[in-house]
PDB file of N, CA and C in Angstrom:
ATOM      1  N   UNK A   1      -9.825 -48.477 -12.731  1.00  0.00           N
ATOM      2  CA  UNK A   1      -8.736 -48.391 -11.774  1.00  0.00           C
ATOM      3  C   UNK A   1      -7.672 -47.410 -12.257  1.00  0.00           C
ATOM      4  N   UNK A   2      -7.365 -47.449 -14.007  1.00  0.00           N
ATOM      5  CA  UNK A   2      -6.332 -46.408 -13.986  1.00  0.00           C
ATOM      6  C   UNK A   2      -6.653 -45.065 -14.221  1.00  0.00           C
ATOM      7  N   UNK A   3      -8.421 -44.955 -14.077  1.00  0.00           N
ATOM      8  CA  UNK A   3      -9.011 -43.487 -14.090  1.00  0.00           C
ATOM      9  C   UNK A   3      -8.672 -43.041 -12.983  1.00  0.00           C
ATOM     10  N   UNK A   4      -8.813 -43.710 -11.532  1.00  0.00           N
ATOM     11  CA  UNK A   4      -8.307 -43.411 -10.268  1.00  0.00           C
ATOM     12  C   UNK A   4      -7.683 -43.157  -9.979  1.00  0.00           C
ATOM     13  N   UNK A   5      -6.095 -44.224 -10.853  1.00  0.00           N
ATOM     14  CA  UNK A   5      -4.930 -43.607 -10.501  1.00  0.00           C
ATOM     15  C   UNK A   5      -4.572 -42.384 -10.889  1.00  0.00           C
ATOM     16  N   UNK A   6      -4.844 -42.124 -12.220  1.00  0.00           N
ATOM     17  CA  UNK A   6      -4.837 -41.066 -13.476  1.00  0.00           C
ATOM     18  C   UNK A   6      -5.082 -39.954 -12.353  1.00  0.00           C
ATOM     19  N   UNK A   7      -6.857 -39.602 -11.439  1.00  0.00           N
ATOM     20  CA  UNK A   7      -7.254 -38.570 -11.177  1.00  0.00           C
ATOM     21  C   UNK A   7      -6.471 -38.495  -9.589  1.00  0.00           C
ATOM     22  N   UNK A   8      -5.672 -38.911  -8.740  1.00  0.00           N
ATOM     23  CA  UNK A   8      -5.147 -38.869  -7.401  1.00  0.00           C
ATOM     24  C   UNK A   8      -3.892 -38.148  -7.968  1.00  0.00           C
ATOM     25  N   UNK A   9      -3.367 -38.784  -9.125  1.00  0.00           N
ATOM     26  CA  UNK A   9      -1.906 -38.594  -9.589  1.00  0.00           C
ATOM     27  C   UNK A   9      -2.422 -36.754  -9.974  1.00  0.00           C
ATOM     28  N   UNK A  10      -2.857 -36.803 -10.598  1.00  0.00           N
ATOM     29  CA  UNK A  10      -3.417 -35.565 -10.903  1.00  0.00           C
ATOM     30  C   UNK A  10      -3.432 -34.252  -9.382  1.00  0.00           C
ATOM     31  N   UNK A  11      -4.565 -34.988  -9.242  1.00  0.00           N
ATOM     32  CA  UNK A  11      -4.516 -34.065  -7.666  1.00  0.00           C
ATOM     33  C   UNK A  11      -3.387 -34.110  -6.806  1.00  0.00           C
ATOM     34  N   UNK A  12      -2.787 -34.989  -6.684  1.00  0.00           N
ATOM     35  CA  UNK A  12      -1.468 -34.490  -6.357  1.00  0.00           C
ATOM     36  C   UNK A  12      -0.856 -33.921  -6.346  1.00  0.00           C
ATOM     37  N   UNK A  13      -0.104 -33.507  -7.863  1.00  0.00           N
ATOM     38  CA  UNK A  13       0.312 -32.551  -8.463  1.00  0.00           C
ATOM     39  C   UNK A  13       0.111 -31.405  -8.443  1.00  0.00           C
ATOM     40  N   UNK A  14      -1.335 -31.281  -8.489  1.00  0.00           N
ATOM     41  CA  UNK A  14      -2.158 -29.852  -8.627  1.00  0.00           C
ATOM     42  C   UNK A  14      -1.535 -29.297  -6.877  1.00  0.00           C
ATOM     43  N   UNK A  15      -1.923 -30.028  -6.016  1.00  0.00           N
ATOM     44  CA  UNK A  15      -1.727 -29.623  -4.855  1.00  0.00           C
ATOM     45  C   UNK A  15      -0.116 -29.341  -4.597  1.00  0.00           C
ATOM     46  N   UNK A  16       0.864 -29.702  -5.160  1.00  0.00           N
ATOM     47  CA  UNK A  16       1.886 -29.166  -5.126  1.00  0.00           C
ATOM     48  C   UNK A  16       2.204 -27.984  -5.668  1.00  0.00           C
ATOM     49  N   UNK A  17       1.441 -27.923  -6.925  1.00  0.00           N
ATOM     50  CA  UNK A  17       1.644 -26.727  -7.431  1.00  0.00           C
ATOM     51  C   UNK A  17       1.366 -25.453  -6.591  1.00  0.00           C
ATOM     52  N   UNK A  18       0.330 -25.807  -6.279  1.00  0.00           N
ATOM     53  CA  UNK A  18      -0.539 -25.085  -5.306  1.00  0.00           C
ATOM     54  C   UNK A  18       0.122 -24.336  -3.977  1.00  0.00           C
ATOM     55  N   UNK A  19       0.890 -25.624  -3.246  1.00  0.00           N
ATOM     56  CA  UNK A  19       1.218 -25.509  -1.984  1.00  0.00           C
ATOM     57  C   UNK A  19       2.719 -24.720  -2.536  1.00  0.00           C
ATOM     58  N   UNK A  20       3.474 -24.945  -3.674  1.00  0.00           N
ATOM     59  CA  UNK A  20       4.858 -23.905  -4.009  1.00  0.00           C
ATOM     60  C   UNK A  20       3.995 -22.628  -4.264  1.00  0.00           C
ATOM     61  N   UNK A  21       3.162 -22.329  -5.065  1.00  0.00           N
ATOM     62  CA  UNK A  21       2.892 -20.652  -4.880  1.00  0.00           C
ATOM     63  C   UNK A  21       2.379 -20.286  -3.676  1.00  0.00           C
ATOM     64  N   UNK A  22       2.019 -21.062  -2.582  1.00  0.00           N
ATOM     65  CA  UNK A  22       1.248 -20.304  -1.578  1.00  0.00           C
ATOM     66  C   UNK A  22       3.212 -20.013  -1.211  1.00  0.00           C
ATOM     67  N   UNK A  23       3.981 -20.886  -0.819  1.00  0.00           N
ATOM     68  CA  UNK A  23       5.198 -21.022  -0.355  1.00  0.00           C
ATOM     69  C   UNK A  23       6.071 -19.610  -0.656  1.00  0.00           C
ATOM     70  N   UNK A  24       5.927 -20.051  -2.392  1.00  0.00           N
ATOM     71  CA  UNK A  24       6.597 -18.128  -2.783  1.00  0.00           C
ATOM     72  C   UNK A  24       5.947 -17.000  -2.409  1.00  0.00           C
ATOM     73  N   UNK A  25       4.695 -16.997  -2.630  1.00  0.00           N
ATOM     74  CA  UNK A  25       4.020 -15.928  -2.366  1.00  0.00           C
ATOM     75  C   UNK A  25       4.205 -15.449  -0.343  1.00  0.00           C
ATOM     76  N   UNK A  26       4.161 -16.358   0.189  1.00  0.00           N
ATOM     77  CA  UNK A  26       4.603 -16.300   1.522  1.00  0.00           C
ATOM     78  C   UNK A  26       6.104 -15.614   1.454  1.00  0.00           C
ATOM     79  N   UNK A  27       7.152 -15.960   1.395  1.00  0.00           N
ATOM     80  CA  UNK A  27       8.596 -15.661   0.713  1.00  0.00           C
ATOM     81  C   UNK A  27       8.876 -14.509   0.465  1.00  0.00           C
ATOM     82  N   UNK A  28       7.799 -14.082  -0.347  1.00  0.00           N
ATOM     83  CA  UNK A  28       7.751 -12.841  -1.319  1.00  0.00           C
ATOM     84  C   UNK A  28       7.397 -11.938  -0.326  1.00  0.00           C
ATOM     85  N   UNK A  29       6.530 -12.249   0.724  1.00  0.00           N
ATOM     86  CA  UNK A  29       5.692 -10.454   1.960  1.00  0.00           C
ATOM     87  C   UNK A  29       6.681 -11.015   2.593  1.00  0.00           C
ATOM     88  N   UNK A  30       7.049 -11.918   3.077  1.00  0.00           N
ATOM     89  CA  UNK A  30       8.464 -12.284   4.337  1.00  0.00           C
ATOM     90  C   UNK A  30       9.405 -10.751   3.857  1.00  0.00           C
ATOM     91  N   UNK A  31       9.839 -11.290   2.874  1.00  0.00           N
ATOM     92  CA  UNK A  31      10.937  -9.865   1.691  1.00  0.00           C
ATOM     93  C   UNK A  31      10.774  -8.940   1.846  1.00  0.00           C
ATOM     94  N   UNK A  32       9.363  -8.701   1.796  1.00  0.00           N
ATOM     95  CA  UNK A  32       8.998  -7.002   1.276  1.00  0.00           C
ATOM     96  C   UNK A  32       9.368  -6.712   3.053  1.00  0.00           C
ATOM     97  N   UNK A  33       8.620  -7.340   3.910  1.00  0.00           N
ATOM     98  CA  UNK A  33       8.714  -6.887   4.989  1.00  0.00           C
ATOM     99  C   UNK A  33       9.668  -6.353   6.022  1.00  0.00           C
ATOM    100  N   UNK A  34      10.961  -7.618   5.528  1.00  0.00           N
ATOM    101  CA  UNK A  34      12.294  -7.043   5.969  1.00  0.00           C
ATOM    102  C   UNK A  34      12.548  -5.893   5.321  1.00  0.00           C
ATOM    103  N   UNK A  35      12.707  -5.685   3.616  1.00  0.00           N
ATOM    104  CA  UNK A  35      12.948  -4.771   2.907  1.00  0.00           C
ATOM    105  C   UNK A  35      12.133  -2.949   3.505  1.00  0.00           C
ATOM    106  N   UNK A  36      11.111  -2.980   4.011  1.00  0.00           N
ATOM    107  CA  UNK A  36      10.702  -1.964   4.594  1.00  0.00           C
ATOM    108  C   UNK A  36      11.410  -1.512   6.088  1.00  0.00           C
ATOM    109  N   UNK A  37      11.229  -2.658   6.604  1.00  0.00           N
ATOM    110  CA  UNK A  37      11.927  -2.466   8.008  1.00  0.00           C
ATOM    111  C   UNK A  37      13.213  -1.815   8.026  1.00  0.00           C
ATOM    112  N   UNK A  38      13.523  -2.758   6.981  1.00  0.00           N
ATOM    113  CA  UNK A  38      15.412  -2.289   6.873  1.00  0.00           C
ATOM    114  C   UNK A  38      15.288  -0.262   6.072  1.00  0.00           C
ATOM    115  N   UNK A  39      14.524  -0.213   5.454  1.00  0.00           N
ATOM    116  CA  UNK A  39      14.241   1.013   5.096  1.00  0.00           C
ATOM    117  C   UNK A  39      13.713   2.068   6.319  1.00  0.00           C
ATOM    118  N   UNK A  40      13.142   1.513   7.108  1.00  0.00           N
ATOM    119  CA  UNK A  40      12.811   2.428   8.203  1.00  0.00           C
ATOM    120  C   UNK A  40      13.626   2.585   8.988  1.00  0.00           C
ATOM    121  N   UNK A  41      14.809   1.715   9.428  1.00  0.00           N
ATOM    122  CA  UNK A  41      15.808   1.577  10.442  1.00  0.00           C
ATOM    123  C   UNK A  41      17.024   2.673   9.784  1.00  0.00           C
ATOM    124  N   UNK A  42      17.081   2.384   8.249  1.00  0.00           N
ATOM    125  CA  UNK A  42      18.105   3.347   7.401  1.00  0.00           C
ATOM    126  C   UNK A  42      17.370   5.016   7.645  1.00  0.00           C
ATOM    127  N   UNK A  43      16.051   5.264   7.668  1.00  0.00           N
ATOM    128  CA  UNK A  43      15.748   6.567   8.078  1.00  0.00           C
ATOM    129  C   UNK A  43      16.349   6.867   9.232  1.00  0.00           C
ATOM    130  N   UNK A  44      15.628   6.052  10.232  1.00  0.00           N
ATOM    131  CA  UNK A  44      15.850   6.496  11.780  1.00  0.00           C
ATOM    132  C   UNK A  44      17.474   6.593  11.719  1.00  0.00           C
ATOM    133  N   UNK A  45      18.301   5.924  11.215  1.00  0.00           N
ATOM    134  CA  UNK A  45      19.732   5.930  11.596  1.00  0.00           C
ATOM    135  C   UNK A  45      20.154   7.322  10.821  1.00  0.00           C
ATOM    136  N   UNK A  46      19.726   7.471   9.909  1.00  0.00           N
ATOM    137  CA  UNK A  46      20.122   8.931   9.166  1.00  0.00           C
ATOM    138  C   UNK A  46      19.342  10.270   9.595  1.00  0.00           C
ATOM    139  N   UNK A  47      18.396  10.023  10.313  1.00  0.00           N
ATOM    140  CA  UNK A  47      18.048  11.066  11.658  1.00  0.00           C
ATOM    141  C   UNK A  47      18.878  11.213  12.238  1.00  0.00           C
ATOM    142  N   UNK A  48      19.161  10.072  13.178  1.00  0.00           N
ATOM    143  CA  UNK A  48      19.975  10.687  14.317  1.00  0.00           C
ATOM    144  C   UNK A  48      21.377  11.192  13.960  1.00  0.00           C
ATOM    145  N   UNK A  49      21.837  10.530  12.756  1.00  0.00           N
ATOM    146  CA  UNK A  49      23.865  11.687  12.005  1.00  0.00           C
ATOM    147  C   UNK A  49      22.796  12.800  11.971  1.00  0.00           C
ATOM    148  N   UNK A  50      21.704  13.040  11.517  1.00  0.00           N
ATOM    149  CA  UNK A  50      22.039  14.800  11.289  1.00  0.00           C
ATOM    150  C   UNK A  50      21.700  15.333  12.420  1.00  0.00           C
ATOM    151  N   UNK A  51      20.920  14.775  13.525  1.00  0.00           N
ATOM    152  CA  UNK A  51      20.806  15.480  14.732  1.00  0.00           C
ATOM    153  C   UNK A  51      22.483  15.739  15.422  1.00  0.00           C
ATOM    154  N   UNK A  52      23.061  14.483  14.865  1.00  0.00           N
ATOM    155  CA  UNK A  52      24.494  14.373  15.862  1.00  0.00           C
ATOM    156  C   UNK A  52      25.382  15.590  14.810  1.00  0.00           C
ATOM    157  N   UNK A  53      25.298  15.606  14.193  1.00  0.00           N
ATOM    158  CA  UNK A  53      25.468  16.528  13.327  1.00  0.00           C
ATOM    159  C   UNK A  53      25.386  17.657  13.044  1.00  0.00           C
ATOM    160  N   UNK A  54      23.963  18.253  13.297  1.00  0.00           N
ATOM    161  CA  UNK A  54      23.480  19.340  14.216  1.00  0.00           C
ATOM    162  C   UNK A  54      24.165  20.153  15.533  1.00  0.00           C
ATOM    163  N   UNK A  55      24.053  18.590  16.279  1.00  0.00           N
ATOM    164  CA  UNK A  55      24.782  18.780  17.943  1.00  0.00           C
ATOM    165  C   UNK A  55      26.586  19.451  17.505  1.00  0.00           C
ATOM    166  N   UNK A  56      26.883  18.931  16.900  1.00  0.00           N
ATOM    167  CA  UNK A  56      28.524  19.288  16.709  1.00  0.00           C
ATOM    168  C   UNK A  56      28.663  20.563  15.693  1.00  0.00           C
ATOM    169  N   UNK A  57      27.805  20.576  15.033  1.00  0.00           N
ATOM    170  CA  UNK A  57      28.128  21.907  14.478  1.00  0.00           C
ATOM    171  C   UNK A  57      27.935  23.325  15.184  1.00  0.00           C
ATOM    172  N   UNK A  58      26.599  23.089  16.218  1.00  0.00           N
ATOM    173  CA  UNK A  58      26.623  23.546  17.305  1.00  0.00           C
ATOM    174  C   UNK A  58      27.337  24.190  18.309  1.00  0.00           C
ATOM    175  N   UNK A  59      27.978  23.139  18.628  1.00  0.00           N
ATOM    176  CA  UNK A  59      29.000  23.167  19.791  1.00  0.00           C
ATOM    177  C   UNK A  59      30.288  24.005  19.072  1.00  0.00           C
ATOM    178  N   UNK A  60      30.699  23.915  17.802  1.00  0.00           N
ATOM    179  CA  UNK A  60      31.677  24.371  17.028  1.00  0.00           C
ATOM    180  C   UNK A  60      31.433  26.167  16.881  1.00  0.00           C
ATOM    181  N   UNK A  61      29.872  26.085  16.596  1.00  0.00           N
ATOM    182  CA  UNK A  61      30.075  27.685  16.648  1.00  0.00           C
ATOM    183  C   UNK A  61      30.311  28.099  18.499  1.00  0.00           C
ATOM    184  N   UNK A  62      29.272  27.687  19.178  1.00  0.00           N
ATOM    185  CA  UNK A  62      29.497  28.179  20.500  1.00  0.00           C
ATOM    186  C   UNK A  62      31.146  28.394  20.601  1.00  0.00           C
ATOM    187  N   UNK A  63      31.955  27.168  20.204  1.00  0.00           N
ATOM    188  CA  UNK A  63      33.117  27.684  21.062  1.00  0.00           C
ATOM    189  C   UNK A  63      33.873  28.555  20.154  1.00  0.00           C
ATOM    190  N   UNK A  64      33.219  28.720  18.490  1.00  0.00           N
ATOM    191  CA  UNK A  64      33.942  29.788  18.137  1.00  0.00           C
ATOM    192  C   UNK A  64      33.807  31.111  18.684  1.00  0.00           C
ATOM    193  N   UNK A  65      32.314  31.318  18.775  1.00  0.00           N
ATOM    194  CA  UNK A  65      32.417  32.529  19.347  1.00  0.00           C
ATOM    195  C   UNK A  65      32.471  32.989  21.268  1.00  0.00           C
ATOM    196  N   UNK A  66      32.975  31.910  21.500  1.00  0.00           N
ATOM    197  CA  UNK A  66      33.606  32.301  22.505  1.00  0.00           C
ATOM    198  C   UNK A  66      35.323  32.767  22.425  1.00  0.00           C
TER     199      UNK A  66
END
């Protein structure tokens, strides 16, 4: 009987262990994933200043040399 308990108590455990790294490891691509996104959104947003950027420097010569 206390081999039984011994081996449930056991597996128990194990399965917790188990079920926290699946948990972090889940956690961990959640992260990366924002962390890229947020990196792609920081490109696209620093595209469009230099296009807007572009646009106004633009417009600055036109009306200089007018």
């Amino acid at each position: 009987m206390k081999t039984l308990l011994v081996v449930v108590a056991t597996a128990a455990l194990a399965g917790c262990g188990v079920e926290t790294a699946t948990t972090a490891a889940t956690a961990a691509a959640i992260k990366k994933q924002e962390l890229e996104q947020g990196q792609k959104t920081m490109q696209q947003m620093q595209q469009q200043i230099n296009a807007t950027m572009q646009q106004a420097q633009q417009r600055t010569a036109e009306q200089a040399d007018k």
